[in-house]
Protein backbone atom coordinates (compact mmCIF):
# COMPACT_ATOMS: atom_id res chain seq x y z
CA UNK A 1 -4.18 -77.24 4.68
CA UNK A 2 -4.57 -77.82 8.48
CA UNK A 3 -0.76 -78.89 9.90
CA UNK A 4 -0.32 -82.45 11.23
CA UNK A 5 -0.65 -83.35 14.47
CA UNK A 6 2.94 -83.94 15.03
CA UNK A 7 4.00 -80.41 14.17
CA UNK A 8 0.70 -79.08 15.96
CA UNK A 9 2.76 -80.69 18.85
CA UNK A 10 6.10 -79.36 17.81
CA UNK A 11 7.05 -76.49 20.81
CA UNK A 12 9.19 -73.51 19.98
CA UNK A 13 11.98 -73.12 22.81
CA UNK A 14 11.76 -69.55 24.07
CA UNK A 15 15.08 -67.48 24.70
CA UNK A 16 14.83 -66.97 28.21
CA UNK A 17 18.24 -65.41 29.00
CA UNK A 18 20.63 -63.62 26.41
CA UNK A 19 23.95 -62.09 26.92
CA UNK A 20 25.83 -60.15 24.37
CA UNK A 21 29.86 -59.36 24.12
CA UNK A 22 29.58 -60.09 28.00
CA UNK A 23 33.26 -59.51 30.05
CA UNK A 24 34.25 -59.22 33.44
CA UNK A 25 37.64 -58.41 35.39
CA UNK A 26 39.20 -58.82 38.61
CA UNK A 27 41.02 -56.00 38.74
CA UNK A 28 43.38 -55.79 36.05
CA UNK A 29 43.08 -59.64 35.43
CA UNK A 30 40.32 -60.44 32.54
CA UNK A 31 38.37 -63.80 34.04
CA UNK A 32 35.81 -63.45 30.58
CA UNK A 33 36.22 -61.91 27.76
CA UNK A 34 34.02 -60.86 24.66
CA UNK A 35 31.13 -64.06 25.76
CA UNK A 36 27.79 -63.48 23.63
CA UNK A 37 25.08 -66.87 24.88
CA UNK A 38 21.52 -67.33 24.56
CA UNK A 39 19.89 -70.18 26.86
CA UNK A 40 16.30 -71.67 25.71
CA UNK A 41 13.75 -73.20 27.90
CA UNK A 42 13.59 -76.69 27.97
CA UNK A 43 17.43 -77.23 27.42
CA UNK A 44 20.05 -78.74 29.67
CA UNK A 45 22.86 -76.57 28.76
CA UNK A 46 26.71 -78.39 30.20
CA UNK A 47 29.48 -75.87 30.51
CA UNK A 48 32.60 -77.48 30.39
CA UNK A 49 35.96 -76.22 30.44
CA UNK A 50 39.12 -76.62 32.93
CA UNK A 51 39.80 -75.42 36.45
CA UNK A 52 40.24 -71.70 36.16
CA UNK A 53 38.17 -71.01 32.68
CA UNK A 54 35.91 -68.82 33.91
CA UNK A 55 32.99 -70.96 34.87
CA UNK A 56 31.76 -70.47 37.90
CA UNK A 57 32.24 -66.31 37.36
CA UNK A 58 29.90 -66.62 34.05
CA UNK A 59 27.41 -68.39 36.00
CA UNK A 60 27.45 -65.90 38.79
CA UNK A 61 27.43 -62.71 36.09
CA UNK A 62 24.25 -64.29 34.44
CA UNK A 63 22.43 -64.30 37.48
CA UNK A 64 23.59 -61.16 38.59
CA UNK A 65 25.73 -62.03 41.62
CA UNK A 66 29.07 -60.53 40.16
CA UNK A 67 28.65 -56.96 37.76
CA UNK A 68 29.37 -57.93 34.57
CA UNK A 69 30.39 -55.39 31.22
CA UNK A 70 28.31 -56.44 28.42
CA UNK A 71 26.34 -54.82 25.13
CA UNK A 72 23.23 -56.81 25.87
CA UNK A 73 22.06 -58.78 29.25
CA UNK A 74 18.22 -59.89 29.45
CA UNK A 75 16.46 -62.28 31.06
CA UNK A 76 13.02 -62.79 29.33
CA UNK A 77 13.52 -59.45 27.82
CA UNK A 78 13.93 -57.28 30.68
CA UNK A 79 17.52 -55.57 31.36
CA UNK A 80 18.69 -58.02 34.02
CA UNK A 81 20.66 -54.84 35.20
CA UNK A 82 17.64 -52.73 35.98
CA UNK A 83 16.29 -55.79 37.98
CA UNK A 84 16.23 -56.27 41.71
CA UNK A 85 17.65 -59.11 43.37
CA UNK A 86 14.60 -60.51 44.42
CA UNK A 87 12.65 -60.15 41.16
CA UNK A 88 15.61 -62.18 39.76
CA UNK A 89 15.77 -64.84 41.80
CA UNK A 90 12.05 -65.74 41.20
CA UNK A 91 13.38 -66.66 37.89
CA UNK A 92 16.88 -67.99 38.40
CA UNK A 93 17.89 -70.30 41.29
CA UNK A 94 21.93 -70.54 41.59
CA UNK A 95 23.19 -73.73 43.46
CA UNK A 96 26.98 -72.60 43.92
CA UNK A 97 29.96 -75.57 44.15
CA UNK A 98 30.72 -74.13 48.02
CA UNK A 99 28.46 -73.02 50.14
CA UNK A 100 28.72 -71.70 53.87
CA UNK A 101 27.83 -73.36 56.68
CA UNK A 102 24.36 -72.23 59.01
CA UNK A 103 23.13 -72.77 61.60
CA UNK A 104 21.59 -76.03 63.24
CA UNK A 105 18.08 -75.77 60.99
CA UNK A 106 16.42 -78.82 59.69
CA UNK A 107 16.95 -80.16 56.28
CA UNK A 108 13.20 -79.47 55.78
CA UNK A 109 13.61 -75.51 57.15
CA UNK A 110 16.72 -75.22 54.47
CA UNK A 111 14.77 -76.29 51.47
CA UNK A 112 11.64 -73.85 52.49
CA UNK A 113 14.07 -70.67 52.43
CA UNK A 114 13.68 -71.06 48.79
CA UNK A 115 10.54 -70.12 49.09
CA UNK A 116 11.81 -66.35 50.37
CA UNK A 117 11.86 -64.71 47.17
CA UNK A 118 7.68 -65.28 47.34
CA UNK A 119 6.91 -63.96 50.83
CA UNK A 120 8.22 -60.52 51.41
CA UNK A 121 10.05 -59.13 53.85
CA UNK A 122 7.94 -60.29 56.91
CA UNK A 123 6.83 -62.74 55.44
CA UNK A 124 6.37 -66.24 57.02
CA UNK A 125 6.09 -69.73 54.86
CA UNK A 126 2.77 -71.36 55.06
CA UNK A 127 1.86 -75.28 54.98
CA UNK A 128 1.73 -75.11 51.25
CA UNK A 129 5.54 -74.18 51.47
CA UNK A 130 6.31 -77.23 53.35
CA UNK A 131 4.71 -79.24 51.28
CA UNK A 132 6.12 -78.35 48.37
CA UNK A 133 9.81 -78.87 50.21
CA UNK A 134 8.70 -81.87 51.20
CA UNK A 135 7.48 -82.96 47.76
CA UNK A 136 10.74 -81.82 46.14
CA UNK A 137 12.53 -83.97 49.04
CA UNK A 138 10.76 -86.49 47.90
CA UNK A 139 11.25 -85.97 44.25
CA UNK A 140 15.08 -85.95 44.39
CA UNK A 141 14.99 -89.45 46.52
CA UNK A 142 16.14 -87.60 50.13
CA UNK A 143 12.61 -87.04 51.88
CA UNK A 144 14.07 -89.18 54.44
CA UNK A 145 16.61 -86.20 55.92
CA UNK A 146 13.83 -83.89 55.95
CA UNK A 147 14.11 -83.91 60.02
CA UNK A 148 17.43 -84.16 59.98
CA UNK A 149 20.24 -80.99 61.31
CA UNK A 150 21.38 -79.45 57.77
CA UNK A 151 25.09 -79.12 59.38
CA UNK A 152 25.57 -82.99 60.51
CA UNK A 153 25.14 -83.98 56.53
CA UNK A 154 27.61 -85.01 54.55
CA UNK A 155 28.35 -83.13 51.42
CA UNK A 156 26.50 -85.19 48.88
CA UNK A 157 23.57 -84.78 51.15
CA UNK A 158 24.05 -81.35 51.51
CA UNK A 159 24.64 -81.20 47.67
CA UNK A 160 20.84 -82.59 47.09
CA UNK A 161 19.37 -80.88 49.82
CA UNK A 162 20.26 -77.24 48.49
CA UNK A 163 19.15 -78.67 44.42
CA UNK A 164 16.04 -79.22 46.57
CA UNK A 165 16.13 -75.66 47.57
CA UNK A 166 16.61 -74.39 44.21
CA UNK A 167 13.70 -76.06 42.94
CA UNK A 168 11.36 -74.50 45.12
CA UNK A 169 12.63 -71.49 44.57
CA UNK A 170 11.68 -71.86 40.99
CA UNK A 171 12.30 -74.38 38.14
CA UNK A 172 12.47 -71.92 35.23
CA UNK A 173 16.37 -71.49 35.26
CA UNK A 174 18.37 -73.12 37.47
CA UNK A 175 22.18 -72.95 37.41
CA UNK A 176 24.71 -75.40 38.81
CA UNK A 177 28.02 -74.83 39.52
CA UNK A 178 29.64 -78.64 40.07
CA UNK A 179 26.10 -80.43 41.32
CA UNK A 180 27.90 -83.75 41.05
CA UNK A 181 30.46 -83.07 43.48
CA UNK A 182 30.35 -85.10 46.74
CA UNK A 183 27.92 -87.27 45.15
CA UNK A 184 28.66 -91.59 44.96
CA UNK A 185 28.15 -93.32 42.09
CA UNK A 186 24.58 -93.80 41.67
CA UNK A 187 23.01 -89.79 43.39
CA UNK A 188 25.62 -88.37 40.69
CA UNK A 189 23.29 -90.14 37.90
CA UNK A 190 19.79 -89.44 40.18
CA UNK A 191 20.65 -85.87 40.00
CA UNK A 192 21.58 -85.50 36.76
CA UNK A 193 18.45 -87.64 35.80
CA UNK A 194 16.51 -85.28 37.72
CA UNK A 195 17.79 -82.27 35.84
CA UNK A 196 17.05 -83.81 32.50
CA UNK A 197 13.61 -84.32 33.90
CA UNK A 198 12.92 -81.10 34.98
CA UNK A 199 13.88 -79.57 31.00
CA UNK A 200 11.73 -82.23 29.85
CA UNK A 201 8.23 -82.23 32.09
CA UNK A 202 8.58 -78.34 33.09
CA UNK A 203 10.79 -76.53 30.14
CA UNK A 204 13.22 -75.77 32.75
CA UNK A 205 16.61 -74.21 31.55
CA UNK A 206 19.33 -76.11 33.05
CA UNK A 207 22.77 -74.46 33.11
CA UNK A 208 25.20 -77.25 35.00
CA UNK A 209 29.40 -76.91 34.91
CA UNK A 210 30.43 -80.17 34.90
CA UNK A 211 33.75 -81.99 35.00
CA UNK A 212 33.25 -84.94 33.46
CA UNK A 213 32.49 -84.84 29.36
CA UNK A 214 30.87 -87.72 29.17
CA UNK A 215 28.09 -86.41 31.76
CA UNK A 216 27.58 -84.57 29.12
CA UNK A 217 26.97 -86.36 26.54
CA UNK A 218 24.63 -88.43 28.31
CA UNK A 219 22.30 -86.02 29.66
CA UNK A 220 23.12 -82.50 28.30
CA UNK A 221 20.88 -81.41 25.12
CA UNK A 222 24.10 -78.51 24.31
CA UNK A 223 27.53 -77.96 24.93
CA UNK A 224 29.53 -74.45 25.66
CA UNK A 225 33.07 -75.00 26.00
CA UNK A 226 34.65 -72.19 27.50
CA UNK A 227 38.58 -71.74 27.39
CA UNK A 228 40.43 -68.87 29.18
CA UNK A 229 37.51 -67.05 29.81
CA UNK A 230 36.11 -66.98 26.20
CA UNK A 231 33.82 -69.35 24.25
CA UNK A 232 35.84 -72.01 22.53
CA UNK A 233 32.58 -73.68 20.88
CA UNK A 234 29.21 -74.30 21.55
CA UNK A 235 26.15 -76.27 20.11
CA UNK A 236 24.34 -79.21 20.14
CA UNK A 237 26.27 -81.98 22.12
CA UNK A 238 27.08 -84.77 19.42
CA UNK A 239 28.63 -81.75 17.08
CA UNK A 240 30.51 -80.21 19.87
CA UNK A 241 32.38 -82.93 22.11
CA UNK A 242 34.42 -84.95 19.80
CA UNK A 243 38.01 -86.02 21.03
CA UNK A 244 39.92 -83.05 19.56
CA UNK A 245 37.73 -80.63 20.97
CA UNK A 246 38.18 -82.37 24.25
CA UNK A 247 41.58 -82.76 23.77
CA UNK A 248 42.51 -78.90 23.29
CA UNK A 249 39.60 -78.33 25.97
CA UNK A 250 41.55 -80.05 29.09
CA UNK A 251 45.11 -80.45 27.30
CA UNK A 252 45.16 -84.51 27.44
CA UNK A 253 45.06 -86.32 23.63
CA UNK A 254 41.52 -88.07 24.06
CA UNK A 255 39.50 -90.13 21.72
CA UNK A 256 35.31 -90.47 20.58
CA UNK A 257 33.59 -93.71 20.42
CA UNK A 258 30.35 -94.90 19.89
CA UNK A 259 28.67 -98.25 20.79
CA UNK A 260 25.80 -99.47 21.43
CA UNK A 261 24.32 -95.92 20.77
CA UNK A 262 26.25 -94.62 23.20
CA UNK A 263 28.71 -92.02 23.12
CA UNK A 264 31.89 -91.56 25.19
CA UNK A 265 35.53 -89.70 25.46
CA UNK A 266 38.38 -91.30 27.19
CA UNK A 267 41.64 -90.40 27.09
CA UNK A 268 44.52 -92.28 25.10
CA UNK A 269 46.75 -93.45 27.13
CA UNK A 270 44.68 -95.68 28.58
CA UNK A 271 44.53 -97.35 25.23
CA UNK A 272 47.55 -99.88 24.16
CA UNK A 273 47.52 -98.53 20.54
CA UNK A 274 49.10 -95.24 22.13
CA UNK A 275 51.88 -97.08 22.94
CA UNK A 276 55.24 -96.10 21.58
CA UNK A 277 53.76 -93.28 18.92
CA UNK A 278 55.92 -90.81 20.15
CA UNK A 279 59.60 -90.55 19.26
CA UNK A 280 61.76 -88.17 21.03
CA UNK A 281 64.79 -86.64 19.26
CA UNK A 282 66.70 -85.56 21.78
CA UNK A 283 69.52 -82.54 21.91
CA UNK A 284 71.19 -79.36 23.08
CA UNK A 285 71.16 -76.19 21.03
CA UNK A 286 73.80 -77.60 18.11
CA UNK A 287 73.86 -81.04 17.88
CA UNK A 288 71.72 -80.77 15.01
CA UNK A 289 68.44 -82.00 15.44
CA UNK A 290 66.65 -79.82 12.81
CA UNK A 291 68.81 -80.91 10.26
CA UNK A 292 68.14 -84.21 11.31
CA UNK A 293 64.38 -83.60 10.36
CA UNK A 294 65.31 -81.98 7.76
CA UNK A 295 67.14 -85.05 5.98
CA UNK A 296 64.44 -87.36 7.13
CA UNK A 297 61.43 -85.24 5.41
CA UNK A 298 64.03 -85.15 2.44
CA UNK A 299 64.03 -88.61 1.90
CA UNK A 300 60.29 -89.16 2.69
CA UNK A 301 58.43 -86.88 0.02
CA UNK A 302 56.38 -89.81 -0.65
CA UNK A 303 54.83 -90.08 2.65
CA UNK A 304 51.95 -88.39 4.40
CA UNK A 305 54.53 -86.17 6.36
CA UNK A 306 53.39 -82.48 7.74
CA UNK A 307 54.15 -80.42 10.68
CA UNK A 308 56.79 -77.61 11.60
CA UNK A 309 60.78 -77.74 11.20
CA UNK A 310 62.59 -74.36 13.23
CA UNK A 311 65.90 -73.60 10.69
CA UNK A 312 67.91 -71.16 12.47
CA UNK A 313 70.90 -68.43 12.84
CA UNK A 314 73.53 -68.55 15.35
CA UNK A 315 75.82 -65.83 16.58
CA UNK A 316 78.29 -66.36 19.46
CA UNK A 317 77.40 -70.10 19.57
CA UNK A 318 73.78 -68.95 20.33
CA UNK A 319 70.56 -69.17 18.47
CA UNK A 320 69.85 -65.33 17.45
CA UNK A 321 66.60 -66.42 15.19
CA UNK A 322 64.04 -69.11 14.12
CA UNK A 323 62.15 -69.65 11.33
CA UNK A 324 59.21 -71.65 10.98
CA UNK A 325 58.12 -73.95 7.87
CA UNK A 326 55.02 -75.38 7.25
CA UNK A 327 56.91 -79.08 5.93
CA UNK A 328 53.28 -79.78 3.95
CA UNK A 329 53.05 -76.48 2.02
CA UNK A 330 56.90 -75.51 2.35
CA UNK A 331 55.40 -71.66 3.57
CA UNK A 332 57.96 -70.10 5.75
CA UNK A 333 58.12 -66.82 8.36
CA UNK A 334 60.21 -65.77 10.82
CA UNK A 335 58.94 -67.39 14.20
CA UNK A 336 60.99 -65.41 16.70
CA UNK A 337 63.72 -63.45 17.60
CA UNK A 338 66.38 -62.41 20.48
CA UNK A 339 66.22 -59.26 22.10
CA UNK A 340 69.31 -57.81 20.87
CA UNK A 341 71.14 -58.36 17.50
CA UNK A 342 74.82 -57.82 19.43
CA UNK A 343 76.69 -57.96 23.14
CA UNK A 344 77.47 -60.36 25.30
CA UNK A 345 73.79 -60.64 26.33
CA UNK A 346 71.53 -61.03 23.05
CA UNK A 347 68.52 -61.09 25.55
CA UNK A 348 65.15 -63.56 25.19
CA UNK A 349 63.35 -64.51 22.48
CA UNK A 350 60.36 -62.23 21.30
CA UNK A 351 57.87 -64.58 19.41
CA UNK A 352 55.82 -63.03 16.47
CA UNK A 353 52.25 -63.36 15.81
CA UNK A 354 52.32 -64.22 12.19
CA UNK A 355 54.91 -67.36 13.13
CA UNK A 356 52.49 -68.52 15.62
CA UNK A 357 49.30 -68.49 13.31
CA UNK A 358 51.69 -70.35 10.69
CA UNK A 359 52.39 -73.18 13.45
CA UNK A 360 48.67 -73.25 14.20
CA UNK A 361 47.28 -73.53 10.42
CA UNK A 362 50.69 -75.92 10.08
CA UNK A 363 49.65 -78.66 13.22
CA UNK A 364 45.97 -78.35 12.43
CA UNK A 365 44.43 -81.64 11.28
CA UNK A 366 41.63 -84.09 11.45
CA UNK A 367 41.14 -87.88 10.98
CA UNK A 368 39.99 -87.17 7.14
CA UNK A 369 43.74 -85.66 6.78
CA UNK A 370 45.54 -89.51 7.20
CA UNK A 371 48.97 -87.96 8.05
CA UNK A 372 51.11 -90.95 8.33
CA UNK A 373 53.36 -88.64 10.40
CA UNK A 374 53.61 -85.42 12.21
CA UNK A 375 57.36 -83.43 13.49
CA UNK A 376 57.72 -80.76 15.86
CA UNK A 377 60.41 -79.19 16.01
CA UNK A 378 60.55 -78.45 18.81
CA UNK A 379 58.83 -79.47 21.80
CA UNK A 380 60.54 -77.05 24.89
CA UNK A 381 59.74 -74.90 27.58
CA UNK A 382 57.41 -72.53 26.09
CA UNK A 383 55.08 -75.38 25.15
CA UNK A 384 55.54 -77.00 29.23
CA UNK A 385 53.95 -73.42 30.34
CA UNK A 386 50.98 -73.84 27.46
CA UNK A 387 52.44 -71.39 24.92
CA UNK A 388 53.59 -72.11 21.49
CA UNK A 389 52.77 -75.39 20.13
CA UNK A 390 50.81 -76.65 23.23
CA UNK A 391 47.24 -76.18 22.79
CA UNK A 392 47.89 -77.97 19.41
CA UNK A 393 49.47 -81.06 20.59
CA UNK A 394 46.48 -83.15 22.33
CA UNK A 395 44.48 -83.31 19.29
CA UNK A 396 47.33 -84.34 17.20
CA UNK A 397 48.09 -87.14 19.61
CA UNK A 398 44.49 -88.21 19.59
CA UNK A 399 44.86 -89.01 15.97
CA UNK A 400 44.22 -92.57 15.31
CA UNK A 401 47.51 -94.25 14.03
CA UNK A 402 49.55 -91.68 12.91
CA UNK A 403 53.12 -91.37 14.38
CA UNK A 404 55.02 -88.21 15.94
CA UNK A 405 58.61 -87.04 16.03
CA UNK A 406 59.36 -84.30 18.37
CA UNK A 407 62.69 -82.67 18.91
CA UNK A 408 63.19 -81.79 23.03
CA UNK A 409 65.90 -81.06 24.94
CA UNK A 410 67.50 -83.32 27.32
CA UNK A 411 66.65 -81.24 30.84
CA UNK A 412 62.84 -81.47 29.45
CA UNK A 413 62.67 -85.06 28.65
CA UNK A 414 60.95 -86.18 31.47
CA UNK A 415 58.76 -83.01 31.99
CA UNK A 416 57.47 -83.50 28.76
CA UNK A 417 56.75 -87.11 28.88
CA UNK A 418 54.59 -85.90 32.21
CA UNK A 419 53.12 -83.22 30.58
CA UNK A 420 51.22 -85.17 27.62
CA UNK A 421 51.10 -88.47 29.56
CA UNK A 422 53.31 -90.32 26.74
CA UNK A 423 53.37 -94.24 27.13
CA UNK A 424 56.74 -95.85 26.42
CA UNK A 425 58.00 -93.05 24.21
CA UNK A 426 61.26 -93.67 21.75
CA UNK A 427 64.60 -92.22 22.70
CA UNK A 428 66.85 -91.18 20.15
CA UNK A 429 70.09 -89.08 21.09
CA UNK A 430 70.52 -86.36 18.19
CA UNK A 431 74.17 -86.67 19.00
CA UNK A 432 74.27 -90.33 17.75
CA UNK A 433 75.81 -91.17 14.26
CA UNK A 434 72.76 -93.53 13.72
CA UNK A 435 70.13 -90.77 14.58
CA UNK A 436 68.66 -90.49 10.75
CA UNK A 437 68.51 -94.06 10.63
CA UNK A 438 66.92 -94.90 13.77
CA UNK A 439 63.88 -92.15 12.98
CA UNK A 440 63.80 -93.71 9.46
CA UNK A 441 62.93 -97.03 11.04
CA UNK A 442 60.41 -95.50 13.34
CA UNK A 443 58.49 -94.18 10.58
CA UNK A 444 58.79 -97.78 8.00
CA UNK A 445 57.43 -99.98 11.55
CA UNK A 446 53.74 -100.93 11.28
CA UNK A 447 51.46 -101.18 13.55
């Protein structure tokens, strides 16, 4: 049986660049670490992630720019290693987030340099070059500066005239490090437009780091999120960028919605519903605040309660130890532990691997879970510097409805409102005889 003309139609995307297990260090600092990618023709790839992930490096280590450590590093088969410069760059174009200033050519003199790669070393362009710049110009909307001096633009127009550049250099992988930047409103959509074009119409690979998530989700075809140099998740962009992904992503609770057929991420407090979900129990070391918690979960078994409570031992009015329980499954392990067991100085806490993989399996959750309430105990400085409990918090403030008790110390209180962006979060001194009571109201108010 012959096939239908729809799958006679049907084009396999070919793997056009594949990296294995790739790293790569600054010295003794690791900026990526154990990143294995493969990038199809055809596909507009977005690579998002925060300031300082790693993007920009991974992008220049693909193309070659920056030596890279990896167990496997091909583009269209070859060993990109054993490849020249040259011979790579008539397959990748790079259009980097800075770039240096030159001197006084015209716009249309820029965009023809990307035709070097094709000319040799003596090389001169011919008309056809110029008319393709000048077609490309035209393409991306900015045919108009084509006479212009490169160096009197302004960055957006700079920003289009070097994608121009990269296009004639060629338009079977092109990688973008920021292309929206400098761009207004409307050149930020043109370009991005144009990218989604070029996958479409030519099969080009598009590899673009951009800031914004919701770019994403309107143009790009998949998502790699990358987090502290390694691959948090990747895949096809409606599986990938949901609000707890973007929440643990950038550190700021954020929510998914779709309208309209059309998907977005904003973050939550900009909503009013965020409003006065958080409760903060506040304390010194000894005015009981755990066993606060403690008494509350007590006397709400038949709620939808989970998180972490830290019981304790003391010795010279310090805390020596912590454990950590899991208040849903009641598992328990010691979290962490001073220096020293005696002396004047018991030294700082060392924290221990298996109570940290307890805290994440305790504070994991979805929507599906309906947790009517969630304690941490506690909130302090490790989690201000991103250790501890941190990278778990966003997503379990982006959970719709459900309530949170978190036990912080009084010289953090405001740092931590700051750090999470709570709106109109509930004080409760730990020190006050009506402590219990007030949290038990907290948790019975609707709404």
């Amino acid at each position: 049986m012959g096939m239908s003309r729809q799958n006679s139609l049907k084009v396999e995307r070919q793997v056009l660049l594949d990296c294995q297990n790739l790293s790569f260090s600054y010295g003794d600092k690791a900026i990526l670490s154990g990143v294995s990618l493969q990038f199809e023709g055809g596909c507009f790839v977005a690579l998002l992630g925060k300031n300082g992930a790693g993007k920009s490096t991974l992008l220049r280590c693909l193309c070659g720019l920056d030596s890279s450590e990896s167990d496997h590093l091909s583009l269209k088969g070859v060993d990109l290693v054993k490849m020249k410069r040259a011979e790579i760059a008539r397959h990748i174009s790079f259009v980097p987030q800075e770039h240096d200033e030159m001197f006084p050519f015209s716009v249309l003199d820029v965009v023809v340099m990307g035709r070097t790669v094709f000319l040799g070393v003596f090389g001169r362009p011919k008309q056809f070059d110029y008319d393709y710049a000048s077609q490309t110009l035209e393409e991306l909307g900015c045919l108009y500066l084509a006479e212009r001096v490169y160096t009197t633009l302004s960055g957006g127009e700079k920003q289009l005239v070097l994608l121009a550049r990269a296009l004639v250099q060629t338009r079977e992988i092109i990688f973008l490090d920021e292309p929206t930047n400098h761009l207004d409103y409307k050149n930020r959509y043109h370009m991005l437009l144009t990218l989604k074009n070029l996958c479409q119409k030519h099969g080009t690979c598009v590899v673009a780091c951009l800031h914004d998530p919701n770019h994403a989700l309107l143009f790009a075809d998949e998502v790699i999120m990358l987090e502290d140099g390694k691959v948090m998740c990747q895949g096809k962009t409606a599986e990938v960028v949901t609000g707890k992904a973007i929440s643990r992503l950038y550190g700021i609770a954020s929510s998914h919605s779709s309208s309209q057929g059309l998907s977005t991420v904003q973050p939550c407090f900009s909503q009013p519903a965020f409003a006065g979900r958080v409760l903060l129990l506040v304390g010194t070391s000894g005015d009981g605040k755990t066993t606060i918690l403690q008494r509350l979960v007590a006397q709400n078994r038949s709620r939808r309660m989970a998180g972490v409570l830290c019981p304790g031992s003391w010795k010279d009015g310090k805390r020596y130890s912590s454990e950590i329980v899991d208040i849903q499954s009641g598992e328990s392990t010691l979290f962490a532990q001073r220096e020293r067991s005696a002396g004047p100085d018991l030294g700082s806490f060392v924290f221990y691997d298996e109570g940290q993989a307890l805290a994440r399996r305790a504070l994991d959750f979805s929507e599906e879970d309906q947790q009517e309430c969630i304690l941490i105990d506690e909130v302090g400085p490790l989690e201000l510097h991103g250790g501890g409990y941190a990278p778990s918090i966003p997503p379990l403030l982006a959970l719709t409805g459900v309530r949170h008790i978190w036990a912080v110390r009084p010289t953090i209180v405001e740092q931590v409102k700051s750090r999470w962006m709570l709106v109109e979060p509930i004080i409760v001194n730990a020190s006050d005889d009506g402590a219990l009571a007030q949290l038990q109201k907290f948790l019975e108010t609707e709404g």
